[in-house]
C-alpha atoms as a PDB file:
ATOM      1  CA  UNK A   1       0.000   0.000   0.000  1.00  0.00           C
ATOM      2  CA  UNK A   2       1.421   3.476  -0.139  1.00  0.00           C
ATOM      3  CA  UNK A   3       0.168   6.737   0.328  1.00  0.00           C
ATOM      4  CA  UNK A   4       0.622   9.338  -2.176  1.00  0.00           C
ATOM      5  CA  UNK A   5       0.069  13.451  -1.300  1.00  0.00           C
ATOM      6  CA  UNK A   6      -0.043  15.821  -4.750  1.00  0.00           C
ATOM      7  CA  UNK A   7       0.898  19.264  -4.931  1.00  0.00           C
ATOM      8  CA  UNK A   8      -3.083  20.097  -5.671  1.00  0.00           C
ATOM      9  CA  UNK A   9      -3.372  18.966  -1.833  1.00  0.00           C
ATOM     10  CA  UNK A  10      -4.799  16.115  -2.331  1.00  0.00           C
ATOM     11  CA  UNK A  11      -3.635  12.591  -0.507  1.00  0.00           C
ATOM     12  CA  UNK A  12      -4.989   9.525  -2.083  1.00  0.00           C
ATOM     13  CA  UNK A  13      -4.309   5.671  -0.566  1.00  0.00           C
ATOM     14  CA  UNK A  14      -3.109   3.278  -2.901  1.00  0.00           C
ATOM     15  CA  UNK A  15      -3.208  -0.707  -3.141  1.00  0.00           C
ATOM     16  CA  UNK A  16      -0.601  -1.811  -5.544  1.00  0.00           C
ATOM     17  CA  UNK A  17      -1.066  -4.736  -7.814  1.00  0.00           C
ATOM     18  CA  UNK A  18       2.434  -6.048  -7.013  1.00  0.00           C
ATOM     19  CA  UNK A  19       4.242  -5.971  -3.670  1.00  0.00           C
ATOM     20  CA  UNK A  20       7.501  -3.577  -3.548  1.00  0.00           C
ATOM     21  CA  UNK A  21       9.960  -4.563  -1.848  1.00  0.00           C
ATOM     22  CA  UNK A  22      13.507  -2.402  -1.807  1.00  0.00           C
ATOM     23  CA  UNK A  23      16.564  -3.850  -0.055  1.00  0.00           C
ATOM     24  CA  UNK A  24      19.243  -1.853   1.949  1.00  0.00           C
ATOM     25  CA  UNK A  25      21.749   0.326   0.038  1.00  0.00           C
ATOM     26  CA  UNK A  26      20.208  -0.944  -3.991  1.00  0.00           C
ATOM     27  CA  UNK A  27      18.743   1.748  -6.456  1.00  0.00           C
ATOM     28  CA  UNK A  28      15.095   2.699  -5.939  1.00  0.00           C
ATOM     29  CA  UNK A  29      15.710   2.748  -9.798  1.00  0.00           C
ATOM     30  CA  UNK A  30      14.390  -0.753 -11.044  1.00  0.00           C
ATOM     31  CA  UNK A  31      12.757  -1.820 -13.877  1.00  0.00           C
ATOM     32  CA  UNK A  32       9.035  -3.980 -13.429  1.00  0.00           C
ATOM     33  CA  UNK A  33       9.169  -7.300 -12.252  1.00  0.00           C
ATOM     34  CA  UNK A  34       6.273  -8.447 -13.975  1.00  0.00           C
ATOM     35  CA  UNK A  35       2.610  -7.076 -15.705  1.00  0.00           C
ATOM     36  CA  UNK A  36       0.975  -6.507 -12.321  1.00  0.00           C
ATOM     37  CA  UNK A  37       4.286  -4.146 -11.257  1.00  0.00           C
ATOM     38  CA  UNK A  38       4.491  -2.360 -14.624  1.00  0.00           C
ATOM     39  CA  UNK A  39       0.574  -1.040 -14.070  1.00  0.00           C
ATOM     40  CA  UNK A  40       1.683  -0.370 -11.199  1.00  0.00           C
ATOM     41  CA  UNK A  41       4.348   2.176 -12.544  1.00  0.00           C
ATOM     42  CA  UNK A  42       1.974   3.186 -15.453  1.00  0.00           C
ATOM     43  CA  UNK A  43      -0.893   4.546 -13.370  1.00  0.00           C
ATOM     44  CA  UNK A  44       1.607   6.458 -10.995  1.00  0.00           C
ATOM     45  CA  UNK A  45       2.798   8.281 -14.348  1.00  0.00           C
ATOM     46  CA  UNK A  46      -0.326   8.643 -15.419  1.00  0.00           C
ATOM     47  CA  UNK A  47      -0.951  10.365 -11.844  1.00  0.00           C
ATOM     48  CA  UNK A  48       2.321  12.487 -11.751  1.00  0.00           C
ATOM     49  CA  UNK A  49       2.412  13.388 -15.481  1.00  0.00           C
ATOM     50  CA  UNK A  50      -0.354  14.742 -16.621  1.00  0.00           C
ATOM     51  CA  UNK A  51       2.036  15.943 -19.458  1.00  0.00           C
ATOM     52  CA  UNK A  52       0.471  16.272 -23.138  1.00  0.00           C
ATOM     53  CA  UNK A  53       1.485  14.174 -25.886  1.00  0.00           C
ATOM     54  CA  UNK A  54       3.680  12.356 -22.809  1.00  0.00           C
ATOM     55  CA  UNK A  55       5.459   9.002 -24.647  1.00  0.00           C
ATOM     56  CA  UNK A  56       6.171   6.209 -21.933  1.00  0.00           C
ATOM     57  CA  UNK A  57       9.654   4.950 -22.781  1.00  0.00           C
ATOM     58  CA  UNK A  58       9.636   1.092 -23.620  1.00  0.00           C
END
Protein backbone atom coordinates (compact mmCIF):
# COMPACT_ATOMS: atom_id res chain seq x y z
CA UNK A 1 0.00 0.00 0.00
CA UNK A 2 1.42 3.48 -0.14
CA UNK A 3 0.17 6.74 0.33
CA UNK A 4 0.62 9.34 -2.18
CA UNK A 5 0.07 13.45 -1.30
CA UNK A 6 -0.04 15.82 -4.75
CA UNK A 7 0.90 19.26 -4.93
CA UNK A 8 -3.08 20.10 -5.67
CA UNK A 9 -3.37 18.97 -1.83
CA UNK A 10 -4.80 16.11 -2.33
CA UNK A 11 -3.64 12.59 -0.51
CA UNK A 12 -4.99 9.52 -2.08
CA UNK A 13 -4.31 5.67 -0.57
CA UNK A 14 -3.11 3.28 -2.90
CA UNK A 15 -3.21 -0.71 -3.14
CA UNK A 16 -0.60 -1.81 -5.54
CA UNK A 17 -1.07 -4.74 -7.81
CA UNK A 18 2.43 -6.05 -7.01
CA UNK A 19 4.24 -5.97 -3.67
CA UNK A 20 7.50 -3.58 -3.55
CA UNK A 21 9.96 -4.56 -1.85
CA UNK A 22 13.51 -2.40 -1.81
CA UNK A 23 16.56 -3.85 -0.05
CA UNK A 24 19.24 -1.85 1.95
CA UNK A 25 21.75 0.33 0.04
CA UNK A 26 20.21 -0.94 -3.99
CA UNK A 27 18.74 1.75 -6.46
CA UNK A 28 15.10 2.70 -5.94
CA UNK A 29 15.71 2.75 -9.80
CA UNK A 30 14.39 -0.75 -11.04
CA UNK A 31 12.76 -1.82 -13.88
CA UNK A 32 9.04 -3.98 -13.43
CA UNK A 33 9.17 -7.30 -12.25
CA UNK A 34 6.27 -8.45 -13.97
CA UNK A 35 2.61 -7.08 -15.70
CA UNK A 36 0.98 -6.51 -12.32
CA UNK A 37 4.29 -4.15 -11.26
CA UNK A 38 4.49 -2.36 -14.62
CA UNK A 39 0.57 -1.04 -14.07
CA UNK A 40 1.68 -0.37 -11.20
CA UNK A 41 4.35 2.18 -12.54
CA UNK A 42 1.97 3.19 -15.45
CA UNK A 43 -0.89 4.55 -13.37
CA UNK A 44 1.61 6.46 -10.99
CA UNK A 45 2.80 8.28 -14.35
CA UNK A 46 -0.33 8.64 -15.42
CA UNK A 47 -0.95 10.37 -11.84
CA UNK A 48 2.32 12.49 -11.75
CA UNK A 49 2.41 13.39 -15.48
CA UNK A 50 -0.35 14.74 -16.62
CA UNK A 51 2.04 15.94 -19.46
CA UNK A 52 0.47 16.27 -23.14
CA UNK A 53 1.48 14.17 -25.89
CA UNK A 54 3.68 12.36 -22.81
CA UNK A 55 5.46 9.00 -24.65
CA UNK A 56 6.17 6.21 -21.93
CA UNK A 57 9.65 4.95 -22.78
CA UNK A 58 9.64 1.09 -23.62
Amino acid sequence: MGILSFADGRVERWKWKWPKQFKKKQSYWKRAENAADLGDLRRLQQAILPVPNFRVQP
